[in-house]
N, C-alpha and C. Protein backbone atom coordinates (compact mmCIF):
# COMPACT_ATOMS: atom_id res chain seq x y z
N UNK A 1 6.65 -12.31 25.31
CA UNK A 1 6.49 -12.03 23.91
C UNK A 1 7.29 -10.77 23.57
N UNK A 2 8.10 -10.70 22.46
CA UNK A 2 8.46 -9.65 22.21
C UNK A 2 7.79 -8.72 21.23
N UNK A 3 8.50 -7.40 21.30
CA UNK A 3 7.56 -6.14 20.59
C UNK A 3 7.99 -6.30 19.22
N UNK A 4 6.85 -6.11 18.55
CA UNK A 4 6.96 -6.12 16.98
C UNK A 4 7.49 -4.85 16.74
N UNK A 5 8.81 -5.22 15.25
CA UNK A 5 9.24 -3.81 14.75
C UNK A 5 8.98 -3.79 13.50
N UNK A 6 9.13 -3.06 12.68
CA UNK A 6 8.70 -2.76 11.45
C UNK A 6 10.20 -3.48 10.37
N UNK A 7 9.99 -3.67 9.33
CA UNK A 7 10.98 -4.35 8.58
C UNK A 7 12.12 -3.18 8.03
N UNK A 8 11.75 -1.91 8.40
CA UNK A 8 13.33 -1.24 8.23
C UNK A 8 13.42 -0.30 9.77
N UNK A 9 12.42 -0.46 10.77
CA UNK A 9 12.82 -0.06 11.92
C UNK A 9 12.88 1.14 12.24
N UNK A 10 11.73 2.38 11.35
CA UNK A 10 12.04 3.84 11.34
C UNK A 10 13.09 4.24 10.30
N UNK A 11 13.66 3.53 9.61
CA UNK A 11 14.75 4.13 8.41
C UNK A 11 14.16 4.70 8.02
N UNK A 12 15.35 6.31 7.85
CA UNK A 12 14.41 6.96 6.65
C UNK A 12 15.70 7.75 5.89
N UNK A 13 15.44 8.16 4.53
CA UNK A 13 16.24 8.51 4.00
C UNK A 13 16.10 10.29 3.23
N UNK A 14 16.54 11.39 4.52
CA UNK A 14 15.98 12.40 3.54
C UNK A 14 16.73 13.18 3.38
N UNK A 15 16.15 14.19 2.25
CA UNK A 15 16.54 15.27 1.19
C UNK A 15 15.47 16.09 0.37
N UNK A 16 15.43 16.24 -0.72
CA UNK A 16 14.67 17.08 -1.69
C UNK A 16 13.31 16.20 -1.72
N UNK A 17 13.31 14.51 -1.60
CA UNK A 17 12.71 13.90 -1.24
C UNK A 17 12.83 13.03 -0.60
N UNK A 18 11.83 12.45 0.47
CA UNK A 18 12.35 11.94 1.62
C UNK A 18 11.79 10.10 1.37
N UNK A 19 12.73 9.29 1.70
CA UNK A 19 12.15 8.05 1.52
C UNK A 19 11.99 7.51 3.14
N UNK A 20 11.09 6.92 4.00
CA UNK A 20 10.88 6.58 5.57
C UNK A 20 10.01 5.70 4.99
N UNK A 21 10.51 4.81 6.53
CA UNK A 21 9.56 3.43 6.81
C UNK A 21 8.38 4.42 7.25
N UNK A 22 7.06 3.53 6.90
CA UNK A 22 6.09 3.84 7.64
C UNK A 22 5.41 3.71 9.25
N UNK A 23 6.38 2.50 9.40
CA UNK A 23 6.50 1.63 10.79
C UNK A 23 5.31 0.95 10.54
N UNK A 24 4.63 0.12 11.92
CA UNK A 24 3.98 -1.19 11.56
C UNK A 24 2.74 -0.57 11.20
N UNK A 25 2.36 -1.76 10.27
CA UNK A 25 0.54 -1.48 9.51
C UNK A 25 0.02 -2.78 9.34
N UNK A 26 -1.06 -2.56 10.15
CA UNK A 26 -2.44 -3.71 9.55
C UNK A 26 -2.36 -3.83 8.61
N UNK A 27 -2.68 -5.40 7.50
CA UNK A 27 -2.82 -5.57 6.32
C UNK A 27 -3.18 -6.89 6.08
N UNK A 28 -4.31 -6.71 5.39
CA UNK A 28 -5.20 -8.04 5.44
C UNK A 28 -5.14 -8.16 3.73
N UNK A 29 -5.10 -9.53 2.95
CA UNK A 29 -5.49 -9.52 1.88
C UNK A 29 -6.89 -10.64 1.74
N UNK A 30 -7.98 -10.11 1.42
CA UNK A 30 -8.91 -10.25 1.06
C UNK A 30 -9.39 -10.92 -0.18
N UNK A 31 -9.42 -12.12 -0.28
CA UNK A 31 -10.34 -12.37 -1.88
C UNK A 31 -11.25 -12.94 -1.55
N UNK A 32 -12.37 -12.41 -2.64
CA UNK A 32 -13.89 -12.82 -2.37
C UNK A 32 -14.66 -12.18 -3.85
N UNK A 33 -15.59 -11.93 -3.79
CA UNK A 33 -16.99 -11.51 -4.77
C UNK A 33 -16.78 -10.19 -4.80
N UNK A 34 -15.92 -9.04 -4.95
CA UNK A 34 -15.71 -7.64 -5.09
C UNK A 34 -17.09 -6.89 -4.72
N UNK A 35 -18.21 -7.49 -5.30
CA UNK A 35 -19.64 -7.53 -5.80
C UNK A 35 -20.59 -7.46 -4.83
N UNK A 36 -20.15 -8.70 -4.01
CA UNK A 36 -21.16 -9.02 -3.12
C UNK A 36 -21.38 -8.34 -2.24
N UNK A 37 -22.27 -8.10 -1.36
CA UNK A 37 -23.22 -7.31 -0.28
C UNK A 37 -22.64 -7.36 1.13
N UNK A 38 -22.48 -8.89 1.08
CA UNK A 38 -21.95 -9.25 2.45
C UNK A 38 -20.24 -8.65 2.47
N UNK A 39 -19.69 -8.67 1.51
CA UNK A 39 -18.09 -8.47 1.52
C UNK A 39 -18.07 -7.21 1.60
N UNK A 40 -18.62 -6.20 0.79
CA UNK A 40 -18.57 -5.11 0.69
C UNK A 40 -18.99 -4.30 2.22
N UNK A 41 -19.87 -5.16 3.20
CA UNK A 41 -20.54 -4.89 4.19
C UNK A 41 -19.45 -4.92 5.11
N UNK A 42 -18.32 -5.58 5.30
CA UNK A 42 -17.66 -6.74 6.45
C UNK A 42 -16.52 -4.98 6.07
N UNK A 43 -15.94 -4.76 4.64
CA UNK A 43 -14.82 -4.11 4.13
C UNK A 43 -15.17 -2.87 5.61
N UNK A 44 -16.86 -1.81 4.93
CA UNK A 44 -17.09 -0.87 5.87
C UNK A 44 -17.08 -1.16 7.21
N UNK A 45 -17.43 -2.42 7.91
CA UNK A 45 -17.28 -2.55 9.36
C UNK A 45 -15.85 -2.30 9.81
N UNK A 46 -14.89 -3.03 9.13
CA UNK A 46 -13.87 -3.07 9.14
C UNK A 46 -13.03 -1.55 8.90
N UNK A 47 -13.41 -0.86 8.02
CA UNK A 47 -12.24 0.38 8.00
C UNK A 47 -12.89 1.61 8.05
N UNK A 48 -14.56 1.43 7.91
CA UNK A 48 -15.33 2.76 7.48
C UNK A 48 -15.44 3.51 6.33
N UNK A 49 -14.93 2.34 5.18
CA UNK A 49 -14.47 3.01 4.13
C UNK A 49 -15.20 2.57 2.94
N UNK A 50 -15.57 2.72 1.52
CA UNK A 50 -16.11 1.59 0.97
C UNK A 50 -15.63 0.83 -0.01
N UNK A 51 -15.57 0.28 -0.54
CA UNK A 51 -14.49 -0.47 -1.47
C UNK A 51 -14.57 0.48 -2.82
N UNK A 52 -13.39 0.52 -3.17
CA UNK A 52 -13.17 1.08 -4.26
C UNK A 52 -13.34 1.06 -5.78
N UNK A 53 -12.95 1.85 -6.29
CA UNK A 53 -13.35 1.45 -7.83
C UNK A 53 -12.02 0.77 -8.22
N UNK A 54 -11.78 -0.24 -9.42
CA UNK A 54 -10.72 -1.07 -10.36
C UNK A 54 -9.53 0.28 -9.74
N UNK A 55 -8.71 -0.47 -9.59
CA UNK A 55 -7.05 0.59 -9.47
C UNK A 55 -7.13 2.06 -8.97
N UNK A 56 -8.12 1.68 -7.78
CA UNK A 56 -8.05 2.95 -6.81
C UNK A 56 -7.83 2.19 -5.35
N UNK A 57 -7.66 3.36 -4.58
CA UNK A 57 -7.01 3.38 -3.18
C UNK A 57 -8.08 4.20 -2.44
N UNK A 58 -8.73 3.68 -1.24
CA UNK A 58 -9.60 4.75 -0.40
C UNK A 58 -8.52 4.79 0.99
N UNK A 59 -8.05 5.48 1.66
CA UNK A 59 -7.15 5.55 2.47
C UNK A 59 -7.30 7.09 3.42
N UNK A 60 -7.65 6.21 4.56
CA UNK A 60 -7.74 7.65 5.28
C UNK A 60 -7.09 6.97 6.82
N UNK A 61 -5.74 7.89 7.54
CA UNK A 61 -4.94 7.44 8.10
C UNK A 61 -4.41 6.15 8.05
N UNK A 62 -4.50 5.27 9.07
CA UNK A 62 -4.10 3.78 9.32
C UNK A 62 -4.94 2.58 8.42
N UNK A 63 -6.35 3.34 8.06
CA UNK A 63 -7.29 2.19 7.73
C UNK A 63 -7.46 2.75 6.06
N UNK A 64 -8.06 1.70 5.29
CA UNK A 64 -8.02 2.13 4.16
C UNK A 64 -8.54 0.61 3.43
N UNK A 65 -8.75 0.32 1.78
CA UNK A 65 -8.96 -0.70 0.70
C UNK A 65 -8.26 -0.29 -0.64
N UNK A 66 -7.74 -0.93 -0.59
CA UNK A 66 -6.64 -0.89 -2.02
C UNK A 66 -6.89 -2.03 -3.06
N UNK A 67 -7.66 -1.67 -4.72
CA UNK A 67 -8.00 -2.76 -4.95
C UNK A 67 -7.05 -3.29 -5.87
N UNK A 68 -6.51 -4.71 -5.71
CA UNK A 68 -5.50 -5.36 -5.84
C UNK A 68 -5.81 -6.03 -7.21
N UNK A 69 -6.96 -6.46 -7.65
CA UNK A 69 -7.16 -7.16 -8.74
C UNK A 69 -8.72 -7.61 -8.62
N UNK A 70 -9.50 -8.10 -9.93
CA UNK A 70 -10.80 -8.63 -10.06
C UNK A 70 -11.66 -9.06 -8.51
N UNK A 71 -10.27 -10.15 -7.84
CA UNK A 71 -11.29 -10.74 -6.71
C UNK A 71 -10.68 -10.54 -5.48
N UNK A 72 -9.36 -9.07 -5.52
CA UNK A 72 -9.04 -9.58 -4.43
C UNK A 72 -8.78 -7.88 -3.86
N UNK A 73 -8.62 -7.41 -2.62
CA UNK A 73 -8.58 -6.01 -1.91
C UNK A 73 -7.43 -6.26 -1.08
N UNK A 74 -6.85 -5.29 -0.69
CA UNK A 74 -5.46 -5.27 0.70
C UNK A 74 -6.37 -3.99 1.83
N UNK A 75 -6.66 -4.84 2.78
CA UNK A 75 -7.55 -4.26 3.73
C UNK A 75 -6.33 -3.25 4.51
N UNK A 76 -6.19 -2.51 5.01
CA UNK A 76 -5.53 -1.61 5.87
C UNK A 76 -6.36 -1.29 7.09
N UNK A 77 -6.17 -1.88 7.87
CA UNK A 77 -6.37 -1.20 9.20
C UNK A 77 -5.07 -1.23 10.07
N UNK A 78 -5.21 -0.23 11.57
CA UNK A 78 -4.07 -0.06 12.68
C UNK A 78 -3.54 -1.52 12.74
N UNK A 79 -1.77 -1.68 12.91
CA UNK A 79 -1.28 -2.83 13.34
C UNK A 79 -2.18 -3.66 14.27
N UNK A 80 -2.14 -2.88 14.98
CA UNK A 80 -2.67 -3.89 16.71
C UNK A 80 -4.29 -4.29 16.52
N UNK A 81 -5.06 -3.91 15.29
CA UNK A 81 -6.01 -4.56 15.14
C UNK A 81 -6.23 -5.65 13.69
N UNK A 82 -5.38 -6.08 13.27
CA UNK A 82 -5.56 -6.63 12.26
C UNK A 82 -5.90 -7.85 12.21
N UNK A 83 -5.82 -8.83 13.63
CA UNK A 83 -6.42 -9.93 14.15
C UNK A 83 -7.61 -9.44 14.15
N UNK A 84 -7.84 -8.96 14.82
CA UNK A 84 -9.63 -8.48 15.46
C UNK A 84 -9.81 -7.98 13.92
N UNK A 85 -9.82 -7.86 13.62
CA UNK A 85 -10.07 -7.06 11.95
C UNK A 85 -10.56 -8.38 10.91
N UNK A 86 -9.45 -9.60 10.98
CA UNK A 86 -9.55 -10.91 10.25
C UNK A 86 -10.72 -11.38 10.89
N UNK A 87 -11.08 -11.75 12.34
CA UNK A 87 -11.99 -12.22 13.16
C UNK A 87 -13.08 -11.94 12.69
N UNK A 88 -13.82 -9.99 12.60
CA UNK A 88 -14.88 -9.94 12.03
C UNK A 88 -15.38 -10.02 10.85
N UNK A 89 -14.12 -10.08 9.74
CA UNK A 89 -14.24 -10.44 8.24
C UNK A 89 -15.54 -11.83 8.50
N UNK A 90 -14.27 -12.81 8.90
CA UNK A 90 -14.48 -14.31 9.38
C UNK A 90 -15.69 -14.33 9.42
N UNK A 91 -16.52 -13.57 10.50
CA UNK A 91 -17.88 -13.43 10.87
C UNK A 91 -18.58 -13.34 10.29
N UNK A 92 -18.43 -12.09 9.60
CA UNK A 92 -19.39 -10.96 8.63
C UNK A 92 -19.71 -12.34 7.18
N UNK A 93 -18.94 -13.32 6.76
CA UNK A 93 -18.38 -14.07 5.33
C UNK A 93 -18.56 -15.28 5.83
N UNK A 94 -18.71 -15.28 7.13
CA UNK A 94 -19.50 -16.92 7.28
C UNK A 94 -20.34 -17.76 6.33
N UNK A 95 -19.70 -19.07 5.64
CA UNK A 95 -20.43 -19.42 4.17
C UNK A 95 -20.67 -18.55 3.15
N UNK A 96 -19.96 -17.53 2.88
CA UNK A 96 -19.30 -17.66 1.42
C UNK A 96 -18.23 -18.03 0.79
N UNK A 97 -18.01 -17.95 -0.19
CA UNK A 97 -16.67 -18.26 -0.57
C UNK A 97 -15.93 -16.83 -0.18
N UNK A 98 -14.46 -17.18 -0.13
CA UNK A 98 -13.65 -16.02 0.48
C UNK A 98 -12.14 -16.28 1.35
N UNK A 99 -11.44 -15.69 0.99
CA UNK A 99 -10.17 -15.97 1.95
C UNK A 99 -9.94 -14.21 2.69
N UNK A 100 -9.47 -14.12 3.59
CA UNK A 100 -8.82 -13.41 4.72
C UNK A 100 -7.83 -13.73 5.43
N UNK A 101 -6.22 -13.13 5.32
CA UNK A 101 -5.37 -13.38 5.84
C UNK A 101 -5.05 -12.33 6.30
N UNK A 102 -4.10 -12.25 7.49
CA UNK A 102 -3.49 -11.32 7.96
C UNK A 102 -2.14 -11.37 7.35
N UNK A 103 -1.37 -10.09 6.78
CA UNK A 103 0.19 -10.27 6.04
C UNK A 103 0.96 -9.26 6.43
N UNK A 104 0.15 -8.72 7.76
CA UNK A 104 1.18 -7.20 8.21
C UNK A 104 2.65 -8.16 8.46
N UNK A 105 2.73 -9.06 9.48
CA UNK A 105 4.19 -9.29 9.32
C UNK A 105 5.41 -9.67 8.32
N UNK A 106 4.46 -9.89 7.16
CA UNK A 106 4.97 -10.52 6.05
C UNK A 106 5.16 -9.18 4.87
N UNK A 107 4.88 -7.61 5.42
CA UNK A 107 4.89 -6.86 4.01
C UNK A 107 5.44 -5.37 4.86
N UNK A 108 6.16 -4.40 4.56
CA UNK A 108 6.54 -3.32 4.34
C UNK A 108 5.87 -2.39 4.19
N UNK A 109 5.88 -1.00 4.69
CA UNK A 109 5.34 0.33 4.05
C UNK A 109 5.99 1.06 3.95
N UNK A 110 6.25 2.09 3.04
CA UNK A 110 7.30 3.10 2.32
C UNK A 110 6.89 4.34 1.94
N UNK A 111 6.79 5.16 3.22
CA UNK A 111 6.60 6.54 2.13
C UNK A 111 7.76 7.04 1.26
N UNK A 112 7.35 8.08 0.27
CA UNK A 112 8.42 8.73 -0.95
C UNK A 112 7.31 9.92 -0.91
N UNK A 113 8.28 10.81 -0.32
CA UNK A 113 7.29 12.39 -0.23
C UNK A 113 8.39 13.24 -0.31
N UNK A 114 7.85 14.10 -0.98
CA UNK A 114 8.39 15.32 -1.79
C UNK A 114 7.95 16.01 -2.95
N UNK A 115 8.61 16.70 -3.48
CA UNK A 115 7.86 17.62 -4.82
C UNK A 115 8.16 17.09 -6.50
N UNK A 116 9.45 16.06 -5.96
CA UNK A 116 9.85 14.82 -7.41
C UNK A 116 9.46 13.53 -7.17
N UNK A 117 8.64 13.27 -6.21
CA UNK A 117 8.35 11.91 -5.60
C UNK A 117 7.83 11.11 -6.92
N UNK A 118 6.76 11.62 -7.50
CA UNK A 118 6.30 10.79 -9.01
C UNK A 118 7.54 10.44 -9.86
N UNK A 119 8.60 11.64 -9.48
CA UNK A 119 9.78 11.20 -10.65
C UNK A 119 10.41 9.76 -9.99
N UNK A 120 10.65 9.80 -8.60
CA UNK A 120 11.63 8.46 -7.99
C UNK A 120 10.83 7.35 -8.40
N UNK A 121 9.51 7.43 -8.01
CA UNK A 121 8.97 6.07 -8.56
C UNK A 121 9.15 5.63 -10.00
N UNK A 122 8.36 7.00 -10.88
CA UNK A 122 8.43 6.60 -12.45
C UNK A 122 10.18 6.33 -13.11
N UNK A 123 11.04 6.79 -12.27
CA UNK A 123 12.41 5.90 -12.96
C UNK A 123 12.44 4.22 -12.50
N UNK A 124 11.43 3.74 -11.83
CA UNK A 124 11.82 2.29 -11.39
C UNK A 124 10.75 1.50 -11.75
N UNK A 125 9.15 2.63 -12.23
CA UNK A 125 8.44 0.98 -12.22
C UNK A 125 7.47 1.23 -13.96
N UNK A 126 7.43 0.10 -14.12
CA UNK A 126 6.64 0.60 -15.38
C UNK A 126 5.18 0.65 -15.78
N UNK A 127 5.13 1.73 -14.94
CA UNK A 127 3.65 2.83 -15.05
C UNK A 127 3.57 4.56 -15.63
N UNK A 128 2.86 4.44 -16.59
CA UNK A 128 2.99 6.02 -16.71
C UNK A 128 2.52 6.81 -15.82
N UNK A 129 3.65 7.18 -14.98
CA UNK A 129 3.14 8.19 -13.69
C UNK A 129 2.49 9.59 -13.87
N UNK A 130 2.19 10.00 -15.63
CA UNK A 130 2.42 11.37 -15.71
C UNK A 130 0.94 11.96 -15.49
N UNK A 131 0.66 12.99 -14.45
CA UNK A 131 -0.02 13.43 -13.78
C UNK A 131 -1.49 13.82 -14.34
N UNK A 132 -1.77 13.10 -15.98
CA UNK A 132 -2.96 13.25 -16.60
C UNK A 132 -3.46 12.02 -16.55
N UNK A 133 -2.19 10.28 -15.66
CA UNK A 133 -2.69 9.24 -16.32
C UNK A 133 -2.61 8.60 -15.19
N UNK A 134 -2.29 9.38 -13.60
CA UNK A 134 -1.86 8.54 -12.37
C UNK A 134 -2.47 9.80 -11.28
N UNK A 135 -3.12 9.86 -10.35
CA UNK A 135 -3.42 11.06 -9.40
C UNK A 135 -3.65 10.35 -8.14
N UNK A 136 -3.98 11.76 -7.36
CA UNK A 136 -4.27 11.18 -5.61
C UNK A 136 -5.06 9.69 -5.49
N UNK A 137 -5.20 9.05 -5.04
CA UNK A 137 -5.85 7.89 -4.69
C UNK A 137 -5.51 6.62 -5.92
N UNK A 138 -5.36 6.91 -7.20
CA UNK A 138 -4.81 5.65 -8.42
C UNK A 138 -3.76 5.12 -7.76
N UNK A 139 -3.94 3.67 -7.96
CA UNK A 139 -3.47 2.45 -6.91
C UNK A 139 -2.77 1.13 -8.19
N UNK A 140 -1.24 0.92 -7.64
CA UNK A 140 -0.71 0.28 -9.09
C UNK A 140 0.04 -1.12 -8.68
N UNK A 141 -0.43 -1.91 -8.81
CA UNK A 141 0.20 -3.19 -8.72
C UNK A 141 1.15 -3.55 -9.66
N UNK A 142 2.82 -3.44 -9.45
CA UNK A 142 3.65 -3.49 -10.47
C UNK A 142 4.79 -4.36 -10.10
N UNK A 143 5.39 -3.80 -10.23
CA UNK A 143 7.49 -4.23 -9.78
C UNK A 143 8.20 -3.07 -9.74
N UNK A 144 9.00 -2.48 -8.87
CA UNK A 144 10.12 -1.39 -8.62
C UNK A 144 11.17 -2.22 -8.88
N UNK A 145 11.78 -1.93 -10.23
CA UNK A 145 13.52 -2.44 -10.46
C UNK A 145 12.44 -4.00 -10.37
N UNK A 146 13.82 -5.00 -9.69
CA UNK A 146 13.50 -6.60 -10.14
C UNK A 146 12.34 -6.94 -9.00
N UNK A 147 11.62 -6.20 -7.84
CA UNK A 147 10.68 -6.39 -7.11
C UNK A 147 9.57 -6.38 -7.08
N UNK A 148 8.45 -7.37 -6.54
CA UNK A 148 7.06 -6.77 -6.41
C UNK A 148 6.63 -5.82 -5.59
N UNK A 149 6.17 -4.55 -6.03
CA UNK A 149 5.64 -3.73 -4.87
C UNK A 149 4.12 -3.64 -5.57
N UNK A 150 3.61 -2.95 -4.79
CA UNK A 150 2.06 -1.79 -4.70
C UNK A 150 2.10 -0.47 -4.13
N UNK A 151 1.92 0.27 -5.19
CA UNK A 151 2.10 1.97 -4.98
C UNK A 151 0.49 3.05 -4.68
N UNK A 152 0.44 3.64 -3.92
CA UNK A 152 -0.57 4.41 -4.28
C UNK A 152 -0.37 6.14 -4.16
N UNK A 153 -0.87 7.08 -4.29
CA UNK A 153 -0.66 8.30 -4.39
C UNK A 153 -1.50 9.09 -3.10
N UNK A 154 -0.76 9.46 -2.19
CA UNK A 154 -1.02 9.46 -1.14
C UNK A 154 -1.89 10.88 -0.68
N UNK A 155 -0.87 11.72 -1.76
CA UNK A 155 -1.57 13.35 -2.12
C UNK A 155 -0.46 13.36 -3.30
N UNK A 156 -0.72 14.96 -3.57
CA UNK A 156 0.07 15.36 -4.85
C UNK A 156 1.70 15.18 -4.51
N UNK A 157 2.28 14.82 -3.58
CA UNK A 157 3.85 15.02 -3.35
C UNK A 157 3.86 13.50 -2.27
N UNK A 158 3.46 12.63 -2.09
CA UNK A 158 3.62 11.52 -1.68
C UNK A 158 3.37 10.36 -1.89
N UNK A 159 3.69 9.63 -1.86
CA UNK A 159 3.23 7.97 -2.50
C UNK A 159 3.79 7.17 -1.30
N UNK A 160 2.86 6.36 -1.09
CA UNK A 160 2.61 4.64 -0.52
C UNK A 160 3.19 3.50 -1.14
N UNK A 161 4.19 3.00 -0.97
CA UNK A 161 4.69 1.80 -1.00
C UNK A 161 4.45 0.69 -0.78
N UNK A 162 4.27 -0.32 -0.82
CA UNK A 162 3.75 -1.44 -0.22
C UNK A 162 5.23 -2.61 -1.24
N UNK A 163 5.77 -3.61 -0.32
CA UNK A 163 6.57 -4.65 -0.65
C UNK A 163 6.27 -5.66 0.21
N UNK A 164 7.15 -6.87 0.18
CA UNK A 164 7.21 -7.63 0.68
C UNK A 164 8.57 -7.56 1.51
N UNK A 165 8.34 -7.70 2.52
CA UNK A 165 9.24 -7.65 4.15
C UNK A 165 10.56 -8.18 3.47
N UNK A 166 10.57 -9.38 2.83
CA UNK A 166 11.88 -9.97 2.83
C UNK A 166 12.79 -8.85 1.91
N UNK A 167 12.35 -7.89 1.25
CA UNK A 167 13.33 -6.92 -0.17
C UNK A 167 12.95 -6.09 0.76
N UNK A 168 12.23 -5.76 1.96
CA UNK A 168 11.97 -4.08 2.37
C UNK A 168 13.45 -3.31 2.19
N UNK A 169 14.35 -4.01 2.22
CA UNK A 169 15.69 -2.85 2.31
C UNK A 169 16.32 -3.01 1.22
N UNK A 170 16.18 -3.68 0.23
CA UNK A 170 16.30 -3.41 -1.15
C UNK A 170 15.11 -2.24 -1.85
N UNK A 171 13.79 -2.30 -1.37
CA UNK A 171 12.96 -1.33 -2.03
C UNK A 171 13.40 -0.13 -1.56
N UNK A 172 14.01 -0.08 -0.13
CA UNK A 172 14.42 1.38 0.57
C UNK A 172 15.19 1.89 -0.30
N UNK A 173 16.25 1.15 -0.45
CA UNK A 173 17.84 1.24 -0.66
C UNK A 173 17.76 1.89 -2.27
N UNK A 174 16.82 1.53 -3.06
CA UNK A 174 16.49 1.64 -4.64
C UNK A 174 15.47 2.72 -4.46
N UNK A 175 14.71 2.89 -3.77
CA UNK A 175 13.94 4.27 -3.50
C UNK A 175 14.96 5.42 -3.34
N UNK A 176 16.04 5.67 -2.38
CA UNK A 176 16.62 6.14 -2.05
C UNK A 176 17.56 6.56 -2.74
N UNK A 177 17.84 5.40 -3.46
CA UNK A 177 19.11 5.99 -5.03
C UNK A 177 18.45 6.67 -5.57
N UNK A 178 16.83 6.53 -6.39
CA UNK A 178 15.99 7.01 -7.21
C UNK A 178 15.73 8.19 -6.60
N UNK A 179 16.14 9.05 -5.45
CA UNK A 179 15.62 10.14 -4.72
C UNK A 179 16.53 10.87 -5.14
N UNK A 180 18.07 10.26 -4.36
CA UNK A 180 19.24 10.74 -4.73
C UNK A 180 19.72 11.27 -5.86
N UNK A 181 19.12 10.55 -6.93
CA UNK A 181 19.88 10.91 -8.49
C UNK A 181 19.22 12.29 -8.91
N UNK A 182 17.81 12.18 -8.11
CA UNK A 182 17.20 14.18 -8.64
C UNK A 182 16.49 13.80 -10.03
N UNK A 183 16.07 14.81 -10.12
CA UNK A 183 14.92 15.36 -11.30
C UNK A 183 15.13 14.82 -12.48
N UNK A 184 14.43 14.17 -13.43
CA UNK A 184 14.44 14.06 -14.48
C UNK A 184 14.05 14.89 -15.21
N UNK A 185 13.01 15.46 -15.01
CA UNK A 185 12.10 16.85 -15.56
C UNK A 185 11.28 16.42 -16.75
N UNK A 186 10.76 15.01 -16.51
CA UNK A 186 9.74 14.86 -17.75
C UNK A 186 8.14 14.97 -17.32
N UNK A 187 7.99 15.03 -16.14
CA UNK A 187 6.75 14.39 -15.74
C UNK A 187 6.05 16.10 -15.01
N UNK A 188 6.31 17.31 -15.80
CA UNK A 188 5.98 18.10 -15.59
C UNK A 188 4.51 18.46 -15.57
């Protein structure tokens, strides 16, 4: 069997702000009852974390819940457990309704850290990034330029990326211009 690599392989692109792969990450997408007891139960076994509120991010190192929409979460745990991770979902959700997939090989991670990092994103996606209406943990399901990504705010000078594997080097490559071009100076 060969060793899994990440979809840009350690690329990273830096300067004033730095754009890097994250390398490989667990990532489960989850739909089920947001609500329910048992799901919400399986989320904490799973990351230690608890599910979040509408368009927030709980994220602490490798593991984390990002909520994606009404019925559905992007589970984060370590690469090398994201099988064993689906397995005890499986368990925990026995006869309910519910899906659990594993999509680490199928999706990207992207940090953008620095002190203009809100600016690289807010030139590409259309969210008001400005720091009274977007903060640490607010979690945004959008498009960067013509792509689908998922962003979250990692601290005050970093943001989380999330794409799909097949554009990972188009989201780099457009992160990286958006780094390159420098300050806009609106989002003071």
């Amino acid at each position: 069997m060969s060793d899994a690599v990440s979809a840009l392989n350690g690329k990273v692109a830096a300067g004033e702000v730095t754009v890097r792969d994250s390398g490989l990450q667990g990532m489960i997408i989850l739909r089920g009852d947001l609500a329910d007891k048992k799901l919400r139960s399986a989320c904490k076994a799973v990351t230690g974390l608890a599910v979040p509120e509408r368009g927030k991010a709980v994220v602490e190192g490798k593991s984390g819940l990002c909520w994606m929409s009404p019925d559905e979460l992007l589970v984060l745990v370590p690469y090398e457990q994201a099988g064993e991770a689906v397995a005890k979902i499986d368990e925990a959700l026995s006869g309910t309704h519910y899906l659990a997939e594993n999509v680490s090989d199928a999706r990207a991670l992207i940090l953008v850290e620095g002190e203009f990092g809100r600016e690289v994103i807010a030139k590409l996606a259309p969210v008001d990034l400005h720091p009274d209406s977007f903060g640490v943990g607010d979690f945004r399901r959008t498009h960067l330029g013509q792509v689908a990504a998922a962003f979250w705010m990692v601290d005050e000078d970093t943001f989380a990326v999330i794409c799909f594997r097949s554009v990972a080097e188009y989201t780099f490559n457009l992160l990286a211009a958006s780094a390159k071009a420098g300050r806009v100076g609106h989002l003071v």
